[in-house]
C-alpha atoms as a PDB file:
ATOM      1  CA  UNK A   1      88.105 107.173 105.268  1.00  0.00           C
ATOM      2  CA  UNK A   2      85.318 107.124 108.064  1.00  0.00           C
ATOM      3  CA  UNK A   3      84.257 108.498 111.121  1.00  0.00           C
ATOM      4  CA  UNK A   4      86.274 109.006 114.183  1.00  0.00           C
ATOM      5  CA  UNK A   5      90.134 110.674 114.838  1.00  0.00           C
ATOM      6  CA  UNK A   6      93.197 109.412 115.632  1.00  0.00           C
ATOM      7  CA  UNK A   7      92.908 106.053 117.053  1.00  0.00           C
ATOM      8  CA  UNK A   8      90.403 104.507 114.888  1.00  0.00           C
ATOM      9  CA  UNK A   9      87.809 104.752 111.665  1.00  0.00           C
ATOM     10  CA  UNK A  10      85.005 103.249 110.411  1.00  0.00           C
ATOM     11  CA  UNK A  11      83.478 102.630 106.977  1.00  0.00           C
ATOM     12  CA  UNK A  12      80.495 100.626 105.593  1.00  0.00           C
ATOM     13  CA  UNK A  13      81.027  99.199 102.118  1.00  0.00           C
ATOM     14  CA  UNK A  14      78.366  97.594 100.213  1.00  0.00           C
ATOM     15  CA  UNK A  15      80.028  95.071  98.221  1.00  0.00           C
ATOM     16  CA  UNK A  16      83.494  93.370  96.648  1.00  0.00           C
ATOM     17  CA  UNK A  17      84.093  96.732  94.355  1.00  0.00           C
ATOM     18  CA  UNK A  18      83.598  98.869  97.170  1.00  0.00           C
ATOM     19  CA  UNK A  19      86.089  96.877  99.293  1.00  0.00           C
ATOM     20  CA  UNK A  20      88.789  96.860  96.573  1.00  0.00           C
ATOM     21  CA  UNK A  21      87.942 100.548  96.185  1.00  0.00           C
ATOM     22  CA  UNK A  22      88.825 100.959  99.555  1.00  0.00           C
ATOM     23  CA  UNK A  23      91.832  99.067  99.436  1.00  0.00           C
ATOM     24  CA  UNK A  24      93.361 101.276  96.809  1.00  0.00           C
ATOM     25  CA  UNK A  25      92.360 104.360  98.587  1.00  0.00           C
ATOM     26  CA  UNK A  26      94.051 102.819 102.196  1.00  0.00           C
ATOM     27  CA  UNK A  27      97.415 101.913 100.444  1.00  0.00           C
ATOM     28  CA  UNK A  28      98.191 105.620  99.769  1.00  0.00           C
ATOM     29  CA  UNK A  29      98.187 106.000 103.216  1.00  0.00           C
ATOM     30  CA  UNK A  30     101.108 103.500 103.699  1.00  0.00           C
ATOM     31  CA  UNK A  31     104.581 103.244 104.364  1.00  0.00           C
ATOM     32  CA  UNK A  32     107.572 101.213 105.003  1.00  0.00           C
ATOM     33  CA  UNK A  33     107.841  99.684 108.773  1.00  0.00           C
ATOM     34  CA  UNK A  34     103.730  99.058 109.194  1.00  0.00           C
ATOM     35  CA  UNK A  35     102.336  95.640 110.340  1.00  0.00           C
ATOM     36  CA  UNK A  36      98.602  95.505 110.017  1.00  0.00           C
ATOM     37  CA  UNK A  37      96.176  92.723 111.088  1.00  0.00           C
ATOM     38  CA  UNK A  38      93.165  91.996 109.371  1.00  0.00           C
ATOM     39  CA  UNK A  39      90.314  90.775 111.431  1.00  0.00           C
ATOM     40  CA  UNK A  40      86.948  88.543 110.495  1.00  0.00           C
ATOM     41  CA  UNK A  41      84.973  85.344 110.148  1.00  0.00           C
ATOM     42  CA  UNK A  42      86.194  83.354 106.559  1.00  0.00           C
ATOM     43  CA  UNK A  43      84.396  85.248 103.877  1.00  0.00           C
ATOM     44  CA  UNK A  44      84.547  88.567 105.696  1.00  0.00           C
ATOM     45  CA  UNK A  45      86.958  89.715 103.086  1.00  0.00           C
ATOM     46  CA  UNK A  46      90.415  89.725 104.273  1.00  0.00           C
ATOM     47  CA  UNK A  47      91.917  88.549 101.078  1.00  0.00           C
ATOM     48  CA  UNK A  48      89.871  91.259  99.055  1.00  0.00           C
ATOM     49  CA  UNK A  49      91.098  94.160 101.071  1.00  0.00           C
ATOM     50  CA  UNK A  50      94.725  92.603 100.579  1.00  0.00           C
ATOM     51  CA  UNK A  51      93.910  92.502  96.945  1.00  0.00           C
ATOM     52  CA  UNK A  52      92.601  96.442  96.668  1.00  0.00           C
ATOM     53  CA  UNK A  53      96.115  97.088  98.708  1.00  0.00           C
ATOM     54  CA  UNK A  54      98.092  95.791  96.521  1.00  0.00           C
ATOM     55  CA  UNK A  55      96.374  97.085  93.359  1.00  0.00           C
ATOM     56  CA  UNK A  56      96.503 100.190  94.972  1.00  0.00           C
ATOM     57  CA  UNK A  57     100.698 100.076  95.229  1.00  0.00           C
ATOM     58  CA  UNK A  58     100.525  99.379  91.359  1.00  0.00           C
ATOM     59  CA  UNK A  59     100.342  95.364  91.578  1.00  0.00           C
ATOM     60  CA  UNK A  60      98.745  94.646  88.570  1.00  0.00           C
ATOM     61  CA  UNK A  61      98.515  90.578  88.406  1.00  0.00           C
ATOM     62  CA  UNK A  62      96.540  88.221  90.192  1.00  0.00           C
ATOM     63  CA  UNK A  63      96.139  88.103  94.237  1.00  0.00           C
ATOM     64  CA  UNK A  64      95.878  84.764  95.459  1.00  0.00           C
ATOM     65  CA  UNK A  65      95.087  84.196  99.480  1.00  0.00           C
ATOM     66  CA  UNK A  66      98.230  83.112 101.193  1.00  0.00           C
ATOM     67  CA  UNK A  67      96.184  80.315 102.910  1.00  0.00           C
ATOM     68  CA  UNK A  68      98.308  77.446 101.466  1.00  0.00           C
ATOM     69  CA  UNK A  69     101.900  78.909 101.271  1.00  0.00           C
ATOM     70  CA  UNK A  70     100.821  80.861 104.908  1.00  0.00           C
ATOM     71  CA  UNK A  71     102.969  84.151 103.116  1.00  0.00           C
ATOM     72  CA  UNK A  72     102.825  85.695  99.440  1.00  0.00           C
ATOM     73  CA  UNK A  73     105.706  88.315  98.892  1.00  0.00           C
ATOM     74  CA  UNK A  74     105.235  91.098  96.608  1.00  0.00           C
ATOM     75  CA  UNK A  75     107.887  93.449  95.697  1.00  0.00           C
ATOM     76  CA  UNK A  76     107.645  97.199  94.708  1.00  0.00           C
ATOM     77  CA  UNK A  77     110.732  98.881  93.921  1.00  0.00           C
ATOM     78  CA  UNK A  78     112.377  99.472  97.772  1.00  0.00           C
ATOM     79  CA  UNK A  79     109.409  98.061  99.344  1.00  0.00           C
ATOM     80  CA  UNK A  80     108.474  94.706  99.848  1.00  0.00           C
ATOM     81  CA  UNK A  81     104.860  93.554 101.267  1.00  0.00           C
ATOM     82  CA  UNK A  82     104.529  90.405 102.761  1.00  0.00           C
ATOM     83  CA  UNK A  83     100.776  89.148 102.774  1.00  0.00           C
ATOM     84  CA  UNK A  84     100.169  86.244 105.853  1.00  0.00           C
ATOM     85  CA  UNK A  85      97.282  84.154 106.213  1.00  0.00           C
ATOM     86  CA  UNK A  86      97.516  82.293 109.202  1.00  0.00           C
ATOM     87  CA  UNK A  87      94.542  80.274 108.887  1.00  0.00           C
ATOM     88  CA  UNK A  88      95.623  76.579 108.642  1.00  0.00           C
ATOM     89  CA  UNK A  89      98.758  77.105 111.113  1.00  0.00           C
ATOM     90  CA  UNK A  90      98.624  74.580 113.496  1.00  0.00           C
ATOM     91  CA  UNK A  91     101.287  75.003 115.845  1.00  0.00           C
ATOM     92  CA  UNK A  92     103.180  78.072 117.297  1.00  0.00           C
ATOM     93  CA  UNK A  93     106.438  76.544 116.597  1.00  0.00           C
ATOM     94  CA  UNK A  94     105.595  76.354 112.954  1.00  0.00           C
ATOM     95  CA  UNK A  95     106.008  79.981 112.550  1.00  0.00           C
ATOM     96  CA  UNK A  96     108.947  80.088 114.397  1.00  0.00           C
ATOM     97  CA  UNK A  97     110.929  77.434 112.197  1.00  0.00           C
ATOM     98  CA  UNK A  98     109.433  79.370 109.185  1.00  0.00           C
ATOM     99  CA  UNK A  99     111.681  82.745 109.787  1.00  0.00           C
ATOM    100  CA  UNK A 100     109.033  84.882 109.537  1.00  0.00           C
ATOM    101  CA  UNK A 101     110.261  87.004 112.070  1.00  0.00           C
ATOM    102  CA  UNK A 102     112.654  88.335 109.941  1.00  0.00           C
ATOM    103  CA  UNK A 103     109.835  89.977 107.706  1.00  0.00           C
ATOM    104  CA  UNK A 104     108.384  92.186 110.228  1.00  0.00           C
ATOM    105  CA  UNK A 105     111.387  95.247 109.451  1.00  0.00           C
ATOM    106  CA  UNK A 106     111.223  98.865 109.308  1.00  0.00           C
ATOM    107  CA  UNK A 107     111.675  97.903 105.170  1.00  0.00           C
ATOM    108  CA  UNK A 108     108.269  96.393 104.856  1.00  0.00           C
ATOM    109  CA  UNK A 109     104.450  96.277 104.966  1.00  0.00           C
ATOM    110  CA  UNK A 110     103.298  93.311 106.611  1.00  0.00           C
ATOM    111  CA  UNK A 111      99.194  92.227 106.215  1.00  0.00           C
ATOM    112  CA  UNK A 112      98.157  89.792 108.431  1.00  0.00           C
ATOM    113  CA  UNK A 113      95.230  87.681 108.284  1.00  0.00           C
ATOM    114  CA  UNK A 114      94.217  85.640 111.353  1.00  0.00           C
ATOM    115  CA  UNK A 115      96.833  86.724 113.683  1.00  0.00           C
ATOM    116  CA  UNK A 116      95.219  85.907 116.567  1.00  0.00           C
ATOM    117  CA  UNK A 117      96.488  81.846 115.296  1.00  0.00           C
ATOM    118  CA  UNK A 118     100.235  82.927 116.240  1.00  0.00           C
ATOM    119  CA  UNK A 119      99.536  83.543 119.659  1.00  0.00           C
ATOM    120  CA  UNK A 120     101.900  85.924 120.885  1.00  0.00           C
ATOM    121  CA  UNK A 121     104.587  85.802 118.515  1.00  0.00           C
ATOM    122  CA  UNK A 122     104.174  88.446 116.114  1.00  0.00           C
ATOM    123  CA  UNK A 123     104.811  92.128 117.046  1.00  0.00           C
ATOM    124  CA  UNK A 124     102.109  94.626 117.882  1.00  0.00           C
ATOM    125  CA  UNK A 125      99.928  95.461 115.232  1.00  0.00           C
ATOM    126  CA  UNK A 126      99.962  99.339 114.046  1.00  0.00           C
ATOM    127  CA  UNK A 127      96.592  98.878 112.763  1.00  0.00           C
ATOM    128  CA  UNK A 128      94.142  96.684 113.606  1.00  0.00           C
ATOM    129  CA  UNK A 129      91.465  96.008 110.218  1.00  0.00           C
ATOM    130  CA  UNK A 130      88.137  94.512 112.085  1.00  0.00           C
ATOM    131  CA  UNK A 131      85.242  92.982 108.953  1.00  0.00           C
ATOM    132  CA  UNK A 132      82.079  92.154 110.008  1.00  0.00           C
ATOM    133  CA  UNK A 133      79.625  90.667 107.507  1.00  0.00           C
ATOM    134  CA  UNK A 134      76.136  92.270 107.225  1.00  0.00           C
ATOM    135  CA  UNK A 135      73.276  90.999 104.787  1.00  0.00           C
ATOM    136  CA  UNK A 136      73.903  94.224 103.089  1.00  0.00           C
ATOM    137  CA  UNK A 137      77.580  94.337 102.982  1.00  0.00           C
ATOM    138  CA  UNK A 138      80.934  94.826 105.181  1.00  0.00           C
ATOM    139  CA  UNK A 139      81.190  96.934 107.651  1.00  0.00           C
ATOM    140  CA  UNK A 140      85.324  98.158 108.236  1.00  0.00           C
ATOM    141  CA  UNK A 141      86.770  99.503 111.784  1.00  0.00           C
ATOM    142  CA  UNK A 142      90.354 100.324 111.606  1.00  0.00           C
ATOM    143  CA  UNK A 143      92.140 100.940 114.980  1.00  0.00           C
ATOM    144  CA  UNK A 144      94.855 102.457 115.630  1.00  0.00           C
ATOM    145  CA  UNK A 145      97.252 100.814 118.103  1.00  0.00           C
ATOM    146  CA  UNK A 146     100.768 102.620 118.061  1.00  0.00           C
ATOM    147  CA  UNK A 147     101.562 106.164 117.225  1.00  0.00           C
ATOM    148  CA  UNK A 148     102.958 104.828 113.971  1.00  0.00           C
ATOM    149  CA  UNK A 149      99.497 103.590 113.003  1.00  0.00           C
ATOM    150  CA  UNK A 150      97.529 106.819 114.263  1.00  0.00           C
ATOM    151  CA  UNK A 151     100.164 108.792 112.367  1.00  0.00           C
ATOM    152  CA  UNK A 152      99.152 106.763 109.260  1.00  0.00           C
ATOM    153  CA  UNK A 153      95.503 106.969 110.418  1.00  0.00           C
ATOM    154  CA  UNK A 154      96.011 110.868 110.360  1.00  0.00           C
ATOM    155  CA  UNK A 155      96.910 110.438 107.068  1.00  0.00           C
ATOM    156  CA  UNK A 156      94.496 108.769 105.387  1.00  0.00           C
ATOM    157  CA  UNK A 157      91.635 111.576 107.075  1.00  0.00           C
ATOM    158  CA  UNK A 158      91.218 112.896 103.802  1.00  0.00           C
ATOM    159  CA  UNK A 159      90.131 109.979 101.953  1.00  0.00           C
ATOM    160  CA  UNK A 160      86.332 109.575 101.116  1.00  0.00           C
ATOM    161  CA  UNK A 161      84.430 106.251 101.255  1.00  0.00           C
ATOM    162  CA  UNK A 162      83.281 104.391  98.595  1.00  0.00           C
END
């Protein structure tokens, strides 16, 4: 998946099919019970990453960005996957009176985009999913920050990059 052990990896991609490539490859590595937040300016390619995810877990229609709804749900068999984008909440209350708390189980995948607009609400992220934009393409850091995301980390050593 990149460089590095453990806590984090790293991974340049070149362009959109490289990113959904990666996607697919990443979902393998997941399970049940993981929150991960996905970092980066608009553009960076959140929503595309989300979309090679859930392609990956067999998802076969169209991904739209949760930006309007601020949650898509996706079911897949015993797992559901709950895809936030945060972007155009306003207030921390908002997410409160929206229940979302209850979607952050053991029974779920939860992908966050712009968590950082929730303040301090949501639960620690296992993974932390940093995109930066180059001319040339994206460039991916994934950071482990609980044991259950190194685990999962650990898991996905094997997989090659695009």
């Amino acid at each position: 998946m990149g460089s590095e052990s453990g806590r984090g990896r790293s991974v340049y991609l070149s362009d959109e099919a490289a990113m959904l490539a990666y996607g697919k490859r990443f979902s393998t590595c997941l399970h049940p019970g993981l929150i991960i937040f996905l970092y980066g300016n608009l553009g960076a390619g959140k929503t595309t990453l989300a979309r090679g995810i859930l392609h990956g877990l067999g998802y076969v229609r169209h991904v739209k960005s949760p930006t309007y709804n601020l949650v898509e749900i996706y079911k897949f068999s015993q797992l559901y996957l709950y895809h936030f984008d945060f972007y155009r909440l306003n207030d921390f209350l908002e997410w409160e009176e929206a229940g979302f708390r209850e979607y952050f189980n053991s029974e779920s995948i939860c992908l966050v985009e712009w968590p950082e607009k929730t303040g301090d609400l949501l639960p620690t992220a296992d993974l932390n999913v940093f995109i930066e934009m180059s001319e040339s393409g994206r460039n991916i850091d994934v950071r482990a920050d609980t044991e259950t995301g190194r685990r999962c980390l650990i898991t996905c050593e094997n997989l090659k990059t695009p």
